[in-house]
PDB file of N, CA and C in Angstrom:
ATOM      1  N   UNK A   1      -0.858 -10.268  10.690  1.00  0.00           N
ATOM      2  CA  UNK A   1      -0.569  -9.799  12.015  1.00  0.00           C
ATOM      3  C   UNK A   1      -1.879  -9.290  12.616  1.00  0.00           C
ATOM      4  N   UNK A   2      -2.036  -9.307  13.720  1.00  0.00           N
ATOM      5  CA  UNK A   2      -3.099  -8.920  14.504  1.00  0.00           C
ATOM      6  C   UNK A   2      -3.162  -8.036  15.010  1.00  0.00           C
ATOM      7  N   UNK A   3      -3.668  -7.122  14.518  1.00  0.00           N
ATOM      8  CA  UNK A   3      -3.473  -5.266  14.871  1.00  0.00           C
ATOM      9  C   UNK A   3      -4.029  -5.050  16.330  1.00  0.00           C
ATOM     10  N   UNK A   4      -4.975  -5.407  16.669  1.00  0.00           N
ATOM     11  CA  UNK A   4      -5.946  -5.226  17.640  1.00  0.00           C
ATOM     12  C   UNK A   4      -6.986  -4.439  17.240  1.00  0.00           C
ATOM     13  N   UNK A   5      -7.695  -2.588  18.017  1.00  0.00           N
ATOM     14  CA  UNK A   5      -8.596  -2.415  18.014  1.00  0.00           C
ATOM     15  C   UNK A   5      -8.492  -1.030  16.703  1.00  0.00           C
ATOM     16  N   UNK A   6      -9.151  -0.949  16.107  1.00  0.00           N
ATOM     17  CA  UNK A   6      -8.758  -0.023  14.694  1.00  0.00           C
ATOM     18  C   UNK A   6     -10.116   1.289  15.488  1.00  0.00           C
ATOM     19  N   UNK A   7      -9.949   2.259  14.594  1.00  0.00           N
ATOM     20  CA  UNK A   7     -10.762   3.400  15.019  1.00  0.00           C
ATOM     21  C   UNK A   7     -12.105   3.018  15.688  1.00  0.00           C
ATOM     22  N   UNK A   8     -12.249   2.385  14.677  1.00  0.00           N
ATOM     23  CA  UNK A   8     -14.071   2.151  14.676  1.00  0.00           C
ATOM     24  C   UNK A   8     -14.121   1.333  16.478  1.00  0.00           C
ATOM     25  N   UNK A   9     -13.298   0.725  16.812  1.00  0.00           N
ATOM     26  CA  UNK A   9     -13.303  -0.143  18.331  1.00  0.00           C
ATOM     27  C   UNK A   9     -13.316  -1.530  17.491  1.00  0.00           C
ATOM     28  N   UNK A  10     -12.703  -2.235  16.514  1.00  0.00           N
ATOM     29  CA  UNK A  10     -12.905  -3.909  15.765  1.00  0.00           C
ATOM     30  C   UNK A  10     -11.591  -3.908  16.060  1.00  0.00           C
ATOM     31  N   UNK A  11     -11.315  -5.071  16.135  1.00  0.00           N
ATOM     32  CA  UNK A  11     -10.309  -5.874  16.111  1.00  0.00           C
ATOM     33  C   UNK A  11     -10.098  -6.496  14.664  1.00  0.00           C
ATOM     34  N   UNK A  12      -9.054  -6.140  14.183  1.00  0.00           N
ATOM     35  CA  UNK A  12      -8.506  -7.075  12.581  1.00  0.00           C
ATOM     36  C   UNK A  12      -7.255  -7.332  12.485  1.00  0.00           C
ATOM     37  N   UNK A  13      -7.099  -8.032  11.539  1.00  0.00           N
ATOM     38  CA  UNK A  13      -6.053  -8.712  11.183  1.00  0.00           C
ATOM     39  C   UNK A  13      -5.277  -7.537   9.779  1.00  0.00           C
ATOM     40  N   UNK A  14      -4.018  -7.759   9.637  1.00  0.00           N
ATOM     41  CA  UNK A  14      -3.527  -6.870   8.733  1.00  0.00           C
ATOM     42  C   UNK A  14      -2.424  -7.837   7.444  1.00  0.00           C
ATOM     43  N   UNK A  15      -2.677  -7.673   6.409  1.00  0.00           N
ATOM     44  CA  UNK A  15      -1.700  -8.172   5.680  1.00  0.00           C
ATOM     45  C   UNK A  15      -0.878  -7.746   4.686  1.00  0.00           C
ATOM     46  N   UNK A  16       0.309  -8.146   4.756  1.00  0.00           N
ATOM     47  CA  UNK A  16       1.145  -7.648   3.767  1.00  0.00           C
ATOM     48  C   UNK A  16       2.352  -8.004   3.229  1.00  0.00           C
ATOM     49  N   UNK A  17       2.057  -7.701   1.687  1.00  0.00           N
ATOM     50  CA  UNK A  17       3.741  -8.486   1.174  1.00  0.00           C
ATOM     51  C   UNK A  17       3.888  -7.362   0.076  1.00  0.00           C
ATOM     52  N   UNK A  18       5.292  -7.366  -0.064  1.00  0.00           N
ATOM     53  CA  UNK A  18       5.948  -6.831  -1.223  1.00  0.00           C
ATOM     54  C   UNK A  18       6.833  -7.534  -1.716  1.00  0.00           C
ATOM     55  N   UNK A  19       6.786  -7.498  -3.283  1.00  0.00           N
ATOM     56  CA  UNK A  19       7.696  -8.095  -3.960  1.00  0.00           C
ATOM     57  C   UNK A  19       8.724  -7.390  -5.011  1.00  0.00           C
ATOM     58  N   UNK A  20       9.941  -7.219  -4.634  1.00  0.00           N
ATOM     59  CA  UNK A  20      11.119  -6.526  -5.347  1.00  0.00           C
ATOM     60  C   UNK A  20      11.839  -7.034  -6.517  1.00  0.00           C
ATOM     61  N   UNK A  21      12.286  -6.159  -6.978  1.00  0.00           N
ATOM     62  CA  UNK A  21      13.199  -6.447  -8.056  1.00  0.00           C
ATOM     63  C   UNK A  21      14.329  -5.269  -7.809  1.00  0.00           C
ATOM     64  N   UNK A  22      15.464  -5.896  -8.282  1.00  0.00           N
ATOM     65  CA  UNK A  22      16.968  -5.214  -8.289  1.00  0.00           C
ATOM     66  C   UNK A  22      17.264  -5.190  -9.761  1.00  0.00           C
ATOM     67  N   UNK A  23      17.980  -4.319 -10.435  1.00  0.00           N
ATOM     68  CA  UNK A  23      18.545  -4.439 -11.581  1.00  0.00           C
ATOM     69  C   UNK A  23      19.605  -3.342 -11.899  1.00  0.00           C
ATOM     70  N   UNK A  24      20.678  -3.736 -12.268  1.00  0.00           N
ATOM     71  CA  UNK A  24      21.720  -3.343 -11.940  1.00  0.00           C
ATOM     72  C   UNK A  24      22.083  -2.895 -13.950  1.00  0.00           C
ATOM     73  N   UNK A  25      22.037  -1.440 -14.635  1.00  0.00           N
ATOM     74  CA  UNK A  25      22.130  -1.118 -15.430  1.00  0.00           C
ATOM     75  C   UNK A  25      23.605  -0.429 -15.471  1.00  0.00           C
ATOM     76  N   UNK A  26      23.939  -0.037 -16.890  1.00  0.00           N
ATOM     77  CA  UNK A  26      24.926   1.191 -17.262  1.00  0.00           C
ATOM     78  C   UNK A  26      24.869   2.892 -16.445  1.00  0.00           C
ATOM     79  N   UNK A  27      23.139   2.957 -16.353  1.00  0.00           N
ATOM     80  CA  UNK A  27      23.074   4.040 -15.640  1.00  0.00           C
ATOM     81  C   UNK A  27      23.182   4.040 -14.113  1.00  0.00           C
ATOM     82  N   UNK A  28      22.887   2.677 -13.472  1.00  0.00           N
ATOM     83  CA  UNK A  28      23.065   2.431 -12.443  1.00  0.00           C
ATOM     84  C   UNK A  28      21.756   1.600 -11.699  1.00  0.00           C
ATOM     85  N   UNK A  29      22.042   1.404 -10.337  1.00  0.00           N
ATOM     86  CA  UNK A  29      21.047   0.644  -9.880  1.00  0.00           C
ATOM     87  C   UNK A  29      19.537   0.983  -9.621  1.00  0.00           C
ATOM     88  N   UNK A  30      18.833   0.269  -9.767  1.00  0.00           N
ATOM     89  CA  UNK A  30      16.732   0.337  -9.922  1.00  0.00           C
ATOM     90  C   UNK A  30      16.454  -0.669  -8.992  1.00  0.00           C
ATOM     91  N   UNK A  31      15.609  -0.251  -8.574  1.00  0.00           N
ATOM     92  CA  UNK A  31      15.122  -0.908  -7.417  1.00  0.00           C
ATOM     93  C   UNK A  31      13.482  -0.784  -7.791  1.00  0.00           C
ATOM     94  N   UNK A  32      12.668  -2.094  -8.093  1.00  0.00           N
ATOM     95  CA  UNK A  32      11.042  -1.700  -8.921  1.00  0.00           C
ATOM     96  C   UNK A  32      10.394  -2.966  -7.531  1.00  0.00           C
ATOM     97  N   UNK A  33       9.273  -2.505  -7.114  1.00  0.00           N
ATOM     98  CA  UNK A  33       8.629  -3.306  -5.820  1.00  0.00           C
ATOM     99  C   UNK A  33       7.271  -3.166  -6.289  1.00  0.00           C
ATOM    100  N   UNK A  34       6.448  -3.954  -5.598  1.00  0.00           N
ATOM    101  CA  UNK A  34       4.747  -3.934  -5.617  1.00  0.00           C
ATOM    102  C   UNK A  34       4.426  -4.348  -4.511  1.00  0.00           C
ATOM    103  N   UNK A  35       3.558  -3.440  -3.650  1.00  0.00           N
ATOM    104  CA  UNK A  35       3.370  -3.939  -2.542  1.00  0.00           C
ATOM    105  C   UNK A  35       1.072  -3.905  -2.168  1.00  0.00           C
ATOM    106  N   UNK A  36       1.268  -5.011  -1.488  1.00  0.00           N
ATOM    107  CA  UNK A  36      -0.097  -5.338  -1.048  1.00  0.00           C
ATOM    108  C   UNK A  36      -0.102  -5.001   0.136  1.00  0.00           C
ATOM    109  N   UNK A  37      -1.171  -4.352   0.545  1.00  0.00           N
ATOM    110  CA  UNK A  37      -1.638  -4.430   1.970  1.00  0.00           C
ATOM    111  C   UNK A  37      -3.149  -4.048   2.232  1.00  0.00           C
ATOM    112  N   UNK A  38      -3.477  -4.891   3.416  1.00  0.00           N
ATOM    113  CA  UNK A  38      -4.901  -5.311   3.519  1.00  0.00           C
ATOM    114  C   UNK A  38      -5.115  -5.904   4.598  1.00  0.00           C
ATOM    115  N   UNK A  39      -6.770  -5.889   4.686  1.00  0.00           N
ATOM    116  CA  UNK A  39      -7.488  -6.738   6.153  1.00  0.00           C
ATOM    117  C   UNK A  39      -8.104  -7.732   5.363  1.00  0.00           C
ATOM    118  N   UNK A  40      -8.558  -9.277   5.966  1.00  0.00           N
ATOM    119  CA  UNK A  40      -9.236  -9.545   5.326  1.00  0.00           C
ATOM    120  C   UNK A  40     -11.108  -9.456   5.702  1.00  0.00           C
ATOM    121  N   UNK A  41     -10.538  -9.012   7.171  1.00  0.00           N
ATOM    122  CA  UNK A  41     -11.425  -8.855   7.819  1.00  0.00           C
ATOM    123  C   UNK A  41     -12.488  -7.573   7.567  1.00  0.00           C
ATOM    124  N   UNK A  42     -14.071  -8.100   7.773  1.00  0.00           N
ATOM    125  CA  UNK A  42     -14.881  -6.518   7.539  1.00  0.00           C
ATOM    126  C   UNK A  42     -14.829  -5.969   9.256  1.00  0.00           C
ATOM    127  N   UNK A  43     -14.238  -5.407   8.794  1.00  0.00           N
ATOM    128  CA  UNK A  43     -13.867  -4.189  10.298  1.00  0.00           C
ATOM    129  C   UNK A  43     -14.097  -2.838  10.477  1.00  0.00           C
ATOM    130  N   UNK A  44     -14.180  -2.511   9.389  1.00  0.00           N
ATOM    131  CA  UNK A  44     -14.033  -0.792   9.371  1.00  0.00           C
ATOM    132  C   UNK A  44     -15.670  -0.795   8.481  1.00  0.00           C
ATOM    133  N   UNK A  45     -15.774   0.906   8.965  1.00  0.00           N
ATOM    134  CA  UNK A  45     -17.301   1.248   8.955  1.00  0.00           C
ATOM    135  C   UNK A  45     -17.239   1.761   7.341  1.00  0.00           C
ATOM    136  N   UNK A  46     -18.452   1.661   6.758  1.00  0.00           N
ATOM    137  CA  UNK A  46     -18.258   2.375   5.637  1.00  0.00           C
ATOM    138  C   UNK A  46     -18.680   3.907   5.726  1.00  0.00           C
ATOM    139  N   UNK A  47     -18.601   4.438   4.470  1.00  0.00           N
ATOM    140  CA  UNK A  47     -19.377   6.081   4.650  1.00  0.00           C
ATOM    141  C   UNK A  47     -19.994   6.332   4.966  1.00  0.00           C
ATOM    142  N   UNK A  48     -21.654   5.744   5.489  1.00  0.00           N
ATOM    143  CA  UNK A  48     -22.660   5.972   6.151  1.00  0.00           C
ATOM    144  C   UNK A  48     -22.349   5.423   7.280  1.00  0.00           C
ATOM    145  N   UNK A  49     -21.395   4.905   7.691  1.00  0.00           N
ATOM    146  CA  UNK A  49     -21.190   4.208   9.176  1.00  0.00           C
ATOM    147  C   UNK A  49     -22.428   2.649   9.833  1.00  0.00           C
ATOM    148  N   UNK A  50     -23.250   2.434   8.856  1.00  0.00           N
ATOM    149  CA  UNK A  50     -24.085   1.060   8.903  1.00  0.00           C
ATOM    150  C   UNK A  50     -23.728  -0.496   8.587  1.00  0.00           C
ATOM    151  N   UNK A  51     -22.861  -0.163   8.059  1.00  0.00           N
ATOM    152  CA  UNK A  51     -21.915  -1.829   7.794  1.00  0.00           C
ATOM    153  C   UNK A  51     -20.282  -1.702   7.996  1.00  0.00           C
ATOM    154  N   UNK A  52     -19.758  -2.979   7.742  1.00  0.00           N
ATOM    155  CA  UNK A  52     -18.374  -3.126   8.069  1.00  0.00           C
ATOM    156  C   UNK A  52     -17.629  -3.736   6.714  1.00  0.00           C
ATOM    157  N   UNK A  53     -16.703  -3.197   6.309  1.00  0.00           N
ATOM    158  CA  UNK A  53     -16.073  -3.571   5.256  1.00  0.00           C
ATOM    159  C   UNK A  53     -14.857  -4.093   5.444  1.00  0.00           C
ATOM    160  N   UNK A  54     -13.790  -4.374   4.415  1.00  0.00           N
ATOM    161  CA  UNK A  54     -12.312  -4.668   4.348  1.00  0.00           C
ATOM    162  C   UNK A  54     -12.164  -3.575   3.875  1.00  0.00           C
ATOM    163  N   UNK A  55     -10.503  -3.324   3.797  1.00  0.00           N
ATOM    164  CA  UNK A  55      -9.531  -2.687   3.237  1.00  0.00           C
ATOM    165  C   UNK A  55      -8.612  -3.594   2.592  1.00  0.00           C
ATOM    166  N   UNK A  56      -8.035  -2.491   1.326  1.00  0.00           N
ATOM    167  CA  UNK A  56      -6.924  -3.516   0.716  1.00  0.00           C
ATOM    168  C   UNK A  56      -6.825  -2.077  -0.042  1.00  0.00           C
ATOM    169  N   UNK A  57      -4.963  -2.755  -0.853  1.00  0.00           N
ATOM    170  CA  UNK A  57      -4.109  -1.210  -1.356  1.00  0.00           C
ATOM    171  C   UNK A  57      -3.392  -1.904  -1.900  1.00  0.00           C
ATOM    172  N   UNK A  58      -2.734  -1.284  -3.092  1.00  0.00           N
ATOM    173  CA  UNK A  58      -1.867  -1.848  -3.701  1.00  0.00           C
ATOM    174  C   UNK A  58      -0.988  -0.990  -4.207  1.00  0.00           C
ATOM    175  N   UNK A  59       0.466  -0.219  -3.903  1.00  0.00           N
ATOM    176  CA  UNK A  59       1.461   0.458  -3.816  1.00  0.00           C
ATOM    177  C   UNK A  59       2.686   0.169  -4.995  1.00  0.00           C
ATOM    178  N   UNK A  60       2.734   0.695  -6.321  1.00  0.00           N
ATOM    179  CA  UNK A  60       4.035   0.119  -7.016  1.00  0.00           C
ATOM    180  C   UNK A  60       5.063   1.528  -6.786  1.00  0.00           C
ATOM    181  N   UNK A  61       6.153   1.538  -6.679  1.00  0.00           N
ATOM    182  CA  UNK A  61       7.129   1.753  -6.198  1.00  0.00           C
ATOM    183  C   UNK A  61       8.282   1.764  -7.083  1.00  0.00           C
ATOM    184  N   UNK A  62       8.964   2.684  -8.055  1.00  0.00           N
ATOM    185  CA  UNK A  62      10.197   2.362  -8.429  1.00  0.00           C
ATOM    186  C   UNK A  62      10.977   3.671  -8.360  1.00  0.00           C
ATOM    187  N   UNK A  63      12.497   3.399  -8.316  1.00  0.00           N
ATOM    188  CA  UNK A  63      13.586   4.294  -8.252  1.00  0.00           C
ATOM    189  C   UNK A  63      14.681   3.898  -8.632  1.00  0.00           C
ATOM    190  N   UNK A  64      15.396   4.658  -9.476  1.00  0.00           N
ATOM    191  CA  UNK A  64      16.555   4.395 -10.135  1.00  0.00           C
ATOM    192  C   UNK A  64      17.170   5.571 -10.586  1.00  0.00           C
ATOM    193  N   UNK A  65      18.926   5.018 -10.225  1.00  0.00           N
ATOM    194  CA  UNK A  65      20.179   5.704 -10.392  1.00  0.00           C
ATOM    195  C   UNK A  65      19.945   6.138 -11.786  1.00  0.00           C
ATOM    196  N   UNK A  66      20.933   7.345 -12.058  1.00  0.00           N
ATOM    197  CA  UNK A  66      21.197   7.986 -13.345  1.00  0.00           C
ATOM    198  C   UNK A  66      22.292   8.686 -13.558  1.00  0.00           C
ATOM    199  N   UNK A  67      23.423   7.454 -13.317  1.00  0.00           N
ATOM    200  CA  UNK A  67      24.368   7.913 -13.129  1.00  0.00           C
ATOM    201  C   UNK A  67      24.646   8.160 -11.282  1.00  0.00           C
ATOM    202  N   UNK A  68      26.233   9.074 -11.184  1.00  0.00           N
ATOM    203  CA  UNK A  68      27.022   8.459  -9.609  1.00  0.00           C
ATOM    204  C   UNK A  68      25.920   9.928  -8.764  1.00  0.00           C
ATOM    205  N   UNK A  69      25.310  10.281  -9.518  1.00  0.00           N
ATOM    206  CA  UNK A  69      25.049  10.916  -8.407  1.00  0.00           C
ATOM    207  C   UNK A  69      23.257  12.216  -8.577  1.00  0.00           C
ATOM    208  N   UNK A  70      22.746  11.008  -9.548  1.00  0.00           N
ATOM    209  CA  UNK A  70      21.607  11.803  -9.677  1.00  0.00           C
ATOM    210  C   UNK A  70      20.436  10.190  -9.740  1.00  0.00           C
ATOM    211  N   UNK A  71      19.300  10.719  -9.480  1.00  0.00           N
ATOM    212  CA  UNK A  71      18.485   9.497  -9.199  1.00  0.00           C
ATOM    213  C   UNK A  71      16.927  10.573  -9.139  1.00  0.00           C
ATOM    214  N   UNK A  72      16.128   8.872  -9.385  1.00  0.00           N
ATOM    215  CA  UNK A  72      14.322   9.581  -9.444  1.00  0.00           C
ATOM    216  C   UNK A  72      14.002   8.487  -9.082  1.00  0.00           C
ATOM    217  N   UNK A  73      12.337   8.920  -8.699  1.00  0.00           N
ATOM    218  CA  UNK A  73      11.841   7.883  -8.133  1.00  0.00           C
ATOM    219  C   UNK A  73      10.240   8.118  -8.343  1.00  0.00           C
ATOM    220  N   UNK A  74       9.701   7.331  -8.218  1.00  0.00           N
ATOM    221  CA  UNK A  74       7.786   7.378  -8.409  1.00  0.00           C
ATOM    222  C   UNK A  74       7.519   6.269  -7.740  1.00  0.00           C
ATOM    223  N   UNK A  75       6.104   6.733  -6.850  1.00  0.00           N
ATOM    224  CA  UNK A  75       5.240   6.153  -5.927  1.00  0.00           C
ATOM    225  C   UNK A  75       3.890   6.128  -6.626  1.00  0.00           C
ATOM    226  N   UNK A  76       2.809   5.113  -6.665  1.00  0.00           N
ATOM    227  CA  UNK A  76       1.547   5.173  -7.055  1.00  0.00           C
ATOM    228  C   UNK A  76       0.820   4.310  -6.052  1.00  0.00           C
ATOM    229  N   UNK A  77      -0.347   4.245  -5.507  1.00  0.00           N
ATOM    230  CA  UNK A  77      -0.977   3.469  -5.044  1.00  0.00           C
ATOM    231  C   UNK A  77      -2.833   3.313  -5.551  1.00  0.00           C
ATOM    232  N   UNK A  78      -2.938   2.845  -5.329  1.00  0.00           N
ATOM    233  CA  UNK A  78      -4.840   2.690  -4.722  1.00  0.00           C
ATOM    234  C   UNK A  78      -5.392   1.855  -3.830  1.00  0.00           C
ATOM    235  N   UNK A  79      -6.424   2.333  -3.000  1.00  0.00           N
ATOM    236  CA  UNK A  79      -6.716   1.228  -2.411  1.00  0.00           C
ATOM    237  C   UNK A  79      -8.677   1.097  -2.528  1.00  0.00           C
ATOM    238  N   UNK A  80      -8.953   0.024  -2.105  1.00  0.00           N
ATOM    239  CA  UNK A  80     -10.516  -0.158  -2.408  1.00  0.00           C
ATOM    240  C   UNK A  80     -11.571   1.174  -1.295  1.00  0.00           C
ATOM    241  N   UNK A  81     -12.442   1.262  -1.703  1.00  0.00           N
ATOM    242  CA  UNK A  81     -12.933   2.336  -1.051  1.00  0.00           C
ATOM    243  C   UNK A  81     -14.420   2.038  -0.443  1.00  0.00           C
ATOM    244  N   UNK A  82     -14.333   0.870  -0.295  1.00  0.00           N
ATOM    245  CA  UNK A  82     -16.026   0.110   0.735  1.00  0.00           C
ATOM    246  C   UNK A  82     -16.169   1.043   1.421  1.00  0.00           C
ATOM    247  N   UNK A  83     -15.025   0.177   2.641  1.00  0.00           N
ATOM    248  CA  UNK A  83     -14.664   1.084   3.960  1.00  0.00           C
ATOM    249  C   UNK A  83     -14.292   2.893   4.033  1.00  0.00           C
ATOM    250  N   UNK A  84     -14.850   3.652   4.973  1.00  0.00           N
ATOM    251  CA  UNK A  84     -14.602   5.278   5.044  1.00  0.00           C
ATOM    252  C   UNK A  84     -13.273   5.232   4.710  1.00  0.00           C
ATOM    253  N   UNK A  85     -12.185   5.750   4.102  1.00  0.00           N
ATOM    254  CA  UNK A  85     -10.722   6.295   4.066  1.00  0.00           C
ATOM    255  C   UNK A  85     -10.462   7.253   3.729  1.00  0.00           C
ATOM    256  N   UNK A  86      -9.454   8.176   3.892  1.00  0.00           N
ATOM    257  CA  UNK A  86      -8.690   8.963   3.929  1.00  0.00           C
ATOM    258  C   UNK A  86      -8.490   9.426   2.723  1.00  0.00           C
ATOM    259  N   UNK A  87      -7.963   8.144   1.704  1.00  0.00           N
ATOM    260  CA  UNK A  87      -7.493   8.268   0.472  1.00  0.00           C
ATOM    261  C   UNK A  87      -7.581   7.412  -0.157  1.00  0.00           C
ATOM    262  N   UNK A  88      -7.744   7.364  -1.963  1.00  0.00           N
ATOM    263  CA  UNK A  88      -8.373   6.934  -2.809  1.00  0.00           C
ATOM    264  C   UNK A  88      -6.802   6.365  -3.617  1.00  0.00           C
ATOM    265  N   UNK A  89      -6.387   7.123  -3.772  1.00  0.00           N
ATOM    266  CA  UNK A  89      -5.284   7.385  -4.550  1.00  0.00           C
ATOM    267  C   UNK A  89      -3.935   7.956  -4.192  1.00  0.00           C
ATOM    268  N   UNK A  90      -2.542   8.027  -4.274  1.00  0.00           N
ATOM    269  CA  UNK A  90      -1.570   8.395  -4.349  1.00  0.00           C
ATOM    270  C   UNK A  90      -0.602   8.229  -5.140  1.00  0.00           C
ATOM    271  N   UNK A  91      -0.244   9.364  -5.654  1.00  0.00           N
ATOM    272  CA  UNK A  91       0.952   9.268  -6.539  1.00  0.00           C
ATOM    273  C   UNK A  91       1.858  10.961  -6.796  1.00  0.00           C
TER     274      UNK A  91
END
């Protein structure tokens, strides 16, 4: 998709897919995903602000029932760190 103009004033492109899984246990239903997202474009400034880099991240994702009425869940990500960002890591 074509974002348009990102902080820096560039124009990029944005991409992204996730891929799921369902699984349906004794304790109950899980839901496990991996998701990509990214430019492929060098758009964004790096830490010294003298060149232009990509971005890209990669997000796994799962949650599951434990029983009718209790449930957990965990988030992790990273993404590459050329380009200036925010964040390195989440979980």
């Amino acid at each position: 998709m074509n974002i348009g103009e990102n902080d820096d004033g560039n124009n990029f492109t944005f991409l992204g897919v996730q891929l799921g899984y369902t699984l349906n246990t004794a304790m109950g239903e899980g839901n496990y995903r991996v998701t990509y997202e990214g430019s492929p474009n060098s758009a964004f400034s790096d830490p010294s602000g003298t060149r232009l880099e990509t971005r890209h991240a990669v997000i796994i994702s799962f949650d599951q029932q434990f029983g009718d009425i209790i449930g957990g869940w965990i988030r992790c990500g990273t993404q590459t760190d050329d380009a200036a960002i925010n964040y390195k890591s989440i979980y």
